[in-house]
Protein backbone atom coordinates (compact mmCIF):
# COMPACT_ATOMS: atom_id res chain seq x y z
CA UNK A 1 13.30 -33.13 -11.13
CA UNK A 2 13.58 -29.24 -9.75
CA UNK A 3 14.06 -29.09 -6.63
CA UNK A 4 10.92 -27.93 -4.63
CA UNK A 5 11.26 -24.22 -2.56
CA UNK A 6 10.49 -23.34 0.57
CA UNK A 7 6.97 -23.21 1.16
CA UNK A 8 5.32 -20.35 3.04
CA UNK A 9 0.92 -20.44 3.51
CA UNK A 10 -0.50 -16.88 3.65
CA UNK A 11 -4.19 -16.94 6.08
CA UNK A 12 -5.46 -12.88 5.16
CA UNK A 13 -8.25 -11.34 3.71
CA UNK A 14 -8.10 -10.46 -0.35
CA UNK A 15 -7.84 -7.04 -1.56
CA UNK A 16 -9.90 -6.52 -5.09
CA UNK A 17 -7.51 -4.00 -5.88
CA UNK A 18 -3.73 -6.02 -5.36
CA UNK A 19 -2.08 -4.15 -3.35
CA UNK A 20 -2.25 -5.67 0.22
CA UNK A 21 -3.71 -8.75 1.60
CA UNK A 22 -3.22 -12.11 -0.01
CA UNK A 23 -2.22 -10.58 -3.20
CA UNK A 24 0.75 -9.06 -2.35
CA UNK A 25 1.56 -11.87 -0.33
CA UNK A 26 1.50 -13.67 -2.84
CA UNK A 27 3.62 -11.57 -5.53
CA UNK A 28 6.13 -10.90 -2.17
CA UNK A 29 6.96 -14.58 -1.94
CA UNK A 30 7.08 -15.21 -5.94
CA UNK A 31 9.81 -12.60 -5.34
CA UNK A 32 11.70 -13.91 -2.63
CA UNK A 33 12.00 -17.11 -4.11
CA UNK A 34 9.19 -19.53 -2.37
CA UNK A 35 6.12 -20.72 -2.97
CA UNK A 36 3.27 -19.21 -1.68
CA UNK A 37 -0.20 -21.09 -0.91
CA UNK A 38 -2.95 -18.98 0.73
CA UNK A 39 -6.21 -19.29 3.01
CA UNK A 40 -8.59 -16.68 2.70
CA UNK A 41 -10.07 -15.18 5.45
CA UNK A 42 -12.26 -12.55 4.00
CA UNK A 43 -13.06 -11.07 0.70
CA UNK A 44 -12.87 -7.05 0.88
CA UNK A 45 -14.24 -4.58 -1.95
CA UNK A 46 -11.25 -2.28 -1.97
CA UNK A 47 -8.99 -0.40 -4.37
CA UNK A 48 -6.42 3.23 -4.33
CA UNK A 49 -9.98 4.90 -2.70
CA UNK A 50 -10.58 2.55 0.42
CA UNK A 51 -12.66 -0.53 1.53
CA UNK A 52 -16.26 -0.69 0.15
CA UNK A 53 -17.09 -3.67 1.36
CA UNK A 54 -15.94 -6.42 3.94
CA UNK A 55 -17.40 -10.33 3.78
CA UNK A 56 -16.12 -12.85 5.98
CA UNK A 57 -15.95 -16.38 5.19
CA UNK A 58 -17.36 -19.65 7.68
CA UNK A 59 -15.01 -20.88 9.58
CA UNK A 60 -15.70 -24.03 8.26
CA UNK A 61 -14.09 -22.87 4.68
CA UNK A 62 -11.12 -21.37 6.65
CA UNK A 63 -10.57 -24.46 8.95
CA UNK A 64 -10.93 -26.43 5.17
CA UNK A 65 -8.59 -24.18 3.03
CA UNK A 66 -5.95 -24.98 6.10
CA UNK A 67 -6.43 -28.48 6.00
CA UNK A 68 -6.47 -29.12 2.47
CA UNK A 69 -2.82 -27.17 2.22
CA UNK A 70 -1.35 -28.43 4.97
CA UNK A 71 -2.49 -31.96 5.23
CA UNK A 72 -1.14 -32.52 1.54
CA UNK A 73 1.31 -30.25 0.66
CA UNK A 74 3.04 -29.01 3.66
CA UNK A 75 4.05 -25.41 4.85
CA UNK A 76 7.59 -24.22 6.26
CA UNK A 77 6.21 -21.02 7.44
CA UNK A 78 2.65 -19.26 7.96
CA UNK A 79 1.61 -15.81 7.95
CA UNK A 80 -1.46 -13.91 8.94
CA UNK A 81 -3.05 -10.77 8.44
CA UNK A 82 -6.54 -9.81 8.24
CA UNK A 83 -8.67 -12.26 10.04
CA UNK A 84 -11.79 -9.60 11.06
CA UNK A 85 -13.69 -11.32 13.67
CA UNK A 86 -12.84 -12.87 17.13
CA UNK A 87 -14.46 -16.67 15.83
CA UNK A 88 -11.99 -16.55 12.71
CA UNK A 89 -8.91 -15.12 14.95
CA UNK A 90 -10.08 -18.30 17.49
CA UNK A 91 -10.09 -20.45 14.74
CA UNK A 92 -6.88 -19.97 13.37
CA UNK A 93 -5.01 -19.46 16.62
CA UNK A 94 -6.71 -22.94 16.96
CA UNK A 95 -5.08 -24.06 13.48
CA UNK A 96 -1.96 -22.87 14.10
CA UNK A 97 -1.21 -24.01 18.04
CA UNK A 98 -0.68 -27.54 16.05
CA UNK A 99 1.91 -26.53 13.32
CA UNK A 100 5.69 -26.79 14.62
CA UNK A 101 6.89 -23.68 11.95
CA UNK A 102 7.68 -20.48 12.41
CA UNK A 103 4.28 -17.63 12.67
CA UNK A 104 4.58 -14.24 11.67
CA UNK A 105 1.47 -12.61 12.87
CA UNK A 106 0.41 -9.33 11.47
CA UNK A 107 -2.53 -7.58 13.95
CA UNK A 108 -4.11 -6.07 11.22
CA UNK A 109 -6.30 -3.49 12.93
CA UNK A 110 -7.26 -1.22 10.26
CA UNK A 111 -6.54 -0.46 6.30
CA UNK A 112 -3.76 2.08 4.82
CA UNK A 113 -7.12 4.49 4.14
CA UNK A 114 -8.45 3.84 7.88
CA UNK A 115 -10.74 1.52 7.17
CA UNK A 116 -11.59 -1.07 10.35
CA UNK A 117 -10.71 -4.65 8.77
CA UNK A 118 -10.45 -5.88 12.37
CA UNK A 119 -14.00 -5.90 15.07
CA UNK A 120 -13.14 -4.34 18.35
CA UNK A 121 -14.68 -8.16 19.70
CA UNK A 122 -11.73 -9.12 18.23
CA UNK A 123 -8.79 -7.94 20.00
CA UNK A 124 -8.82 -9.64 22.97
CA UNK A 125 -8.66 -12.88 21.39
CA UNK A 126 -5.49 -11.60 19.45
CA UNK A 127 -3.90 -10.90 22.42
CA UNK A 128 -5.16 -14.14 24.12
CA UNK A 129 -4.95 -17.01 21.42
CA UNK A 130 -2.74 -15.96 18.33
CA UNK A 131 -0.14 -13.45 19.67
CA UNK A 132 1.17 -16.49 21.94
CA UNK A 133 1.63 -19.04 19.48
CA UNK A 134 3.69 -15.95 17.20
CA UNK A 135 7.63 -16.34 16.44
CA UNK A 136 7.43 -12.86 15.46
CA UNK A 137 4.54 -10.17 15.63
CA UNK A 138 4.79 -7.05 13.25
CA UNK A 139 2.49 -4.25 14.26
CA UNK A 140 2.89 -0.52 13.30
CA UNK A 141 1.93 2.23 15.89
CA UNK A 142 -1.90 2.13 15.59
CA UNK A 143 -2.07 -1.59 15.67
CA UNK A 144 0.52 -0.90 18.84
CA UNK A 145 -1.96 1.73 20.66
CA UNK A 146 -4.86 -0.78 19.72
CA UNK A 147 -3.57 -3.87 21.56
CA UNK A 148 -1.91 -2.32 24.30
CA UNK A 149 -2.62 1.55 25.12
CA UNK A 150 0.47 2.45 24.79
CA UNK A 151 0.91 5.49 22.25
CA UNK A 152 4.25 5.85 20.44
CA UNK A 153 5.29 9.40 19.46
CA UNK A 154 8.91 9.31 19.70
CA UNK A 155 11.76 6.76 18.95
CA UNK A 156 12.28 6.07 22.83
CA UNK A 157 8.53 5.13 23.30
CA UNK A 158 9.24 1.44 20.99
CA UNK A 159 10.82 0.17 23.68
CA UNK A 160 7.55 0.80 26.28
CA UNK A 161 5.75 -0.78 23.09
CA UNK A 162 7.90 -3.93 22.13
CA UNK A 163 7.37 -5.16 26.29
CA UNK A 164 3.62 -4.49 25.96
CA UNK A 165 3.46 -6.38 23.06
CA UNK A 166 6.29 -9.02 23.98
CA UNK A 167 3.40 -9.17 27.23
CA UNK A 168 1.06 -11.49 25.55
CA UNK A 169 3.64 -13.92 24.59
CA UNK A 170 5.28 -13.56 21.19
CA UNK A 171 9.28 -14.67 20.53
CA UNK A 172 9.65 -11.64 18.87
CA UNK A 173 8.03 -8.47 18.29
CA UNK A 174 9.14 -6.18 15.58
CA UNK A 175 7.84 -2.41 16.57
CA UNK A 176 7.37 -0.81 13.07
CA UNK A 177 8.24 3.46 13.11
CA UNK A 178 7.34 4.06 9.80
CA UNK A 179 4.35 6.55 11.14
CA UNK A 180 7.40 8.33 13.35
CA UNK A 181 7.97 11.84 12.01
CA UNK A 182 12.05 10.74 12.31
CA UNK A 183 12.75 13.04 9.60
CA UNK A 184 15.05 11.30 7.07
CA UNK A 185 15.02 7.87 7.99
CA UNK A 186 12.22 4.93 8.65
CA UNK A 187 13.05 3.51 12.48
CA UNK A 188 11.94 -0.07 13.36
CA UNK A 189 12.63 -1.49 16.29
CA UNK A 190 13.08 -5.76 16.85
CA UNK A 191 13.36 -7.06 20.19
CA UNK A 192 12.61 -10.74 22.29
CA UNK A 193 12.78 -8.60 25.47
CA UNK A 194 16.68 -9.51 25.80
CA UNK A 195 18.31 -8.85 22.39
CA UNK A 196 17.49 -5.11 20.55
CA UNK A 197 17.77 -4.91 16.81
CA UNK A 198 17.00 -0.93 15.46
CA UNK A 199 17.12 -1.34 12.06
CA UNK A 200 17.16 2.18 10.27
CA UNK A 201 16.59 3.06 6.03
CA UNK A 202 15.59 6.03 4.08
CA UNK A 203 12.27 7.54 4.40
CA UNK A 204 11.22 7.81 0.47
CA UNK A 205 8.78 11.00 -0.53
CA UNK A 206 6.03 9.08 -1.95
CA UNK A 207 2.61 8.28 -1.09
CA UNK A 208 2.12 5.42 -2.60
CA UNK A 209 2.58 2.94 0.12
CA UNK A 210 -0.11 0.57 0.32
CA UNK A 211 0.46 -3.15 1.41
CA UNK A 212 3.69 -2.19 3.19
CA UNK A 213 2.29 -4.30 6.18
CA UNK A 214 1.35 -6.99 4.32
CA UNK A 215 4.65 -7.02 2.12
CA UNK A 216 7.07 -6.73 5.39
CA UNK A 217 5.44 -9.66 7.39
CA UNK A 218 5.63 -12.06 4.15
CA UNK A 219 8.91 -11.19 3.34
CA UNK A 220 10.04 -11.96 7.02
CA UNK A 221 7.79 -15.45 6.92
CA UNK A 222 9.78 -16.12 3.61
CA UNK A 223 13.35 -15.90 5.20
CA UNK A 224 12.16 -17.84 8.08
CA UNK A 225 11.33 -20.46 5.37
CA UNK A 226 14.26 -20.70 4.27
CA UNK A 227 16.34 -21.32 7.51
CA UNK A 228 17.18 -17.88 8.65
CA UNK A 229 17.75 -16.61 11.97
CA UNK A 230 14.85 -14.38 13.08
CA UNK A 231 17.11 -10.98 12.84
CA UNK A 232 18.54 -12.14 9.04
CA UNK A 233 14.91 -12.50 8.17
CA UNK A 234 13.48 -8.93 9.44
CA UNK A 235 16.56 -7.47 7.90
CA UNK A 236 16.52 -8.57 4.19
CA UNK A 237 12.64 -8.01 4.70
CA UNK A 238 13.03 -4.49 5.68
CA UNK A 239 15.69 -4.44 2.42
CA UNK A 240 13.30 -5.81 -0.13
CA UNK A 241 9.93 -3.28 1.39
CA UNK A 242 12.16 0.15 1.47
CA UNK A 243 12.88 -1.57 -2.39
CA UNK A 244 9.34 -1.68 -2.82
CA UNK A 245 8.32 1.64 -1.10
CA UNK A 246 11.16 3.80 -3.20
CA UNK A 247 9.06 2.43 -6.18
CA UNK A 248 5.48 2.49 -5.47
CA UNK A 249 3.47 3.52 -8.31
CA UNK A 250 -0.22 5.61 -8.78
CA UNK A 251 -2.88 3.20 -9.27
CA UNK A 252 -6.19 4.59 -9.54
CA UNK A 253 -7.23 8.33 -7.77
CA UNK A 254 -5.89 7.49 -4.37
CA UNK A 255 -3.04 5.65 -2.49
CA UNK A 256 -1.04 3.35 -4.52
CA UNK A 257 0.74 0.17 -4.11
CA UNK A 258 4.68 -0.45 -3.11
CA UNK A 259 5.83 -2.37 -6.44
CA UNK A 260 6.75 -5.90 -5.37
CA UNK A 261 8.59 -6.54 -8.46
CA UNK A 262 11.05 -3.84 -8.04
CA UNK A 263 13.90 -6.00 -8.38
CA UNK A 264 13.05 -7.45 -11.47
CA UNK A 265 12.32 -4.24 -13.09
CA UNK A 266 15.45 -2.03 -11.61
């Protein structure tokens, strides 16, 4: 018999178009080596252009999806993303408070095209139910501004970020500079208040960059998976993105996706 891999459970929205959300979740942990499982949160019309179109699911399908994984099969390590409204971030901060496995939870706040995938309602109860129960939380500047105020425009500013963040409870935040104008490098910044990790690689010319987000935070629930320590897992997951990033491709008239099989196809 093969032996089974670490198993890691994706809770996002979908994204028509495959290039964030719970498809590249999915093709990020077919890469890395475990096996992916996902509960979907919302079903977005979206593709290079922008989201069309947002629909939410019940709770009561969310709460199920969960269940029916979990109860059955298992999970080593979750990850979240889109979740939209304040009653589906409540219900899966609800979900979650129960499973003894690392979280990486990704406040997604808005799309790569500025879309709003997340209601203003809904903040609050990011900050007060899910961020808590996070091992590590992995928002970029806007998503920083959003849940805290504080606005990042030079390197020095993560820090101020990473303790407003760090505020509402998480193990670990990881303060993503990729919005920085830093010149030739892409800064992030990973911290549990006591221990700093800056964690520095090139800054690629190329616009196609959508599901970077989504990529980073799976890649980093997909370590944690498979035993690593919290700073080992944000560092092979900023490897395998700046991987995928140097090799995003056009897809349609607008903004791209990062290629998540990169490695396979260098």
């Amino acid at each position: 018999m093969n032996a089974r891999p670490p198993l890691v459970l994706t809770v996002a929205g979908s994204d028509s178009g495959g290039g964030a959300g719970i498809q590249a979740d999915l093709k990020t942990m077919l890469a890395l080596g475990v096996h992916g499982m996902s509960v979907v949160t919302a079903v977005t019309a979206q593709n290079s252009r922008g989201v069309h179109g947002v629909w939410e699911l019940p709770e009561e399908a969310v709460r199920a999806q969960y269940r029916a994984v979990v109860d059955d099969i298992g999970v080593h390590a979750v990850k979240t993303g889109m979740l939209a409204s304040a009653a589906l971030v409540e219900t899966v901060a609800e979900l979650l408070a129960g499973a003894d496995v690392p979280l990486v939870v990704d406040p997604v706040g808005v799309s790569k095209h500025g879309d709003p995938l997340l209601a203003p309602s809904a903040l609050e109860s990011v900050r007060r139910a899910l961020l808590p129960v996070a091992t590590v939380a992995t928002p970029n500047l806007d998503e920083v501004t959003q849940l805290t105020g504080v606005h990042v425009v030079y390197e020095s500013d993560m820090r101020n970020a990473a303790d407003g963040v760090l505020s509402y409870g998480p193990e670990w935040v990881l303060i993503k500079g990729g919005h920085l104008p830093t010149g030739a490098e892409a800064v992030d910044l990973l911290t549990d208040g006591t221990e700093e990790h800056w964690l520095r690689a090139p800054r690629y010319d190329n616009r196609h960059t959508h599901g970077t987000g989504c990529t980073l935070a799976s890649a980093v629930a997909s370590g944690l998976a498979k035993g690593l320590p919290v700073p080992e897992a944000v560092r092979q997951a900023k490897a395998y993105v700046t991987g995928a990033l140097a090799a995003g491709f056009a897809l349609g008239e607008g903004i791209g996706p990062v290629d998540h099989g990169w490695e396979r196809r260098r």
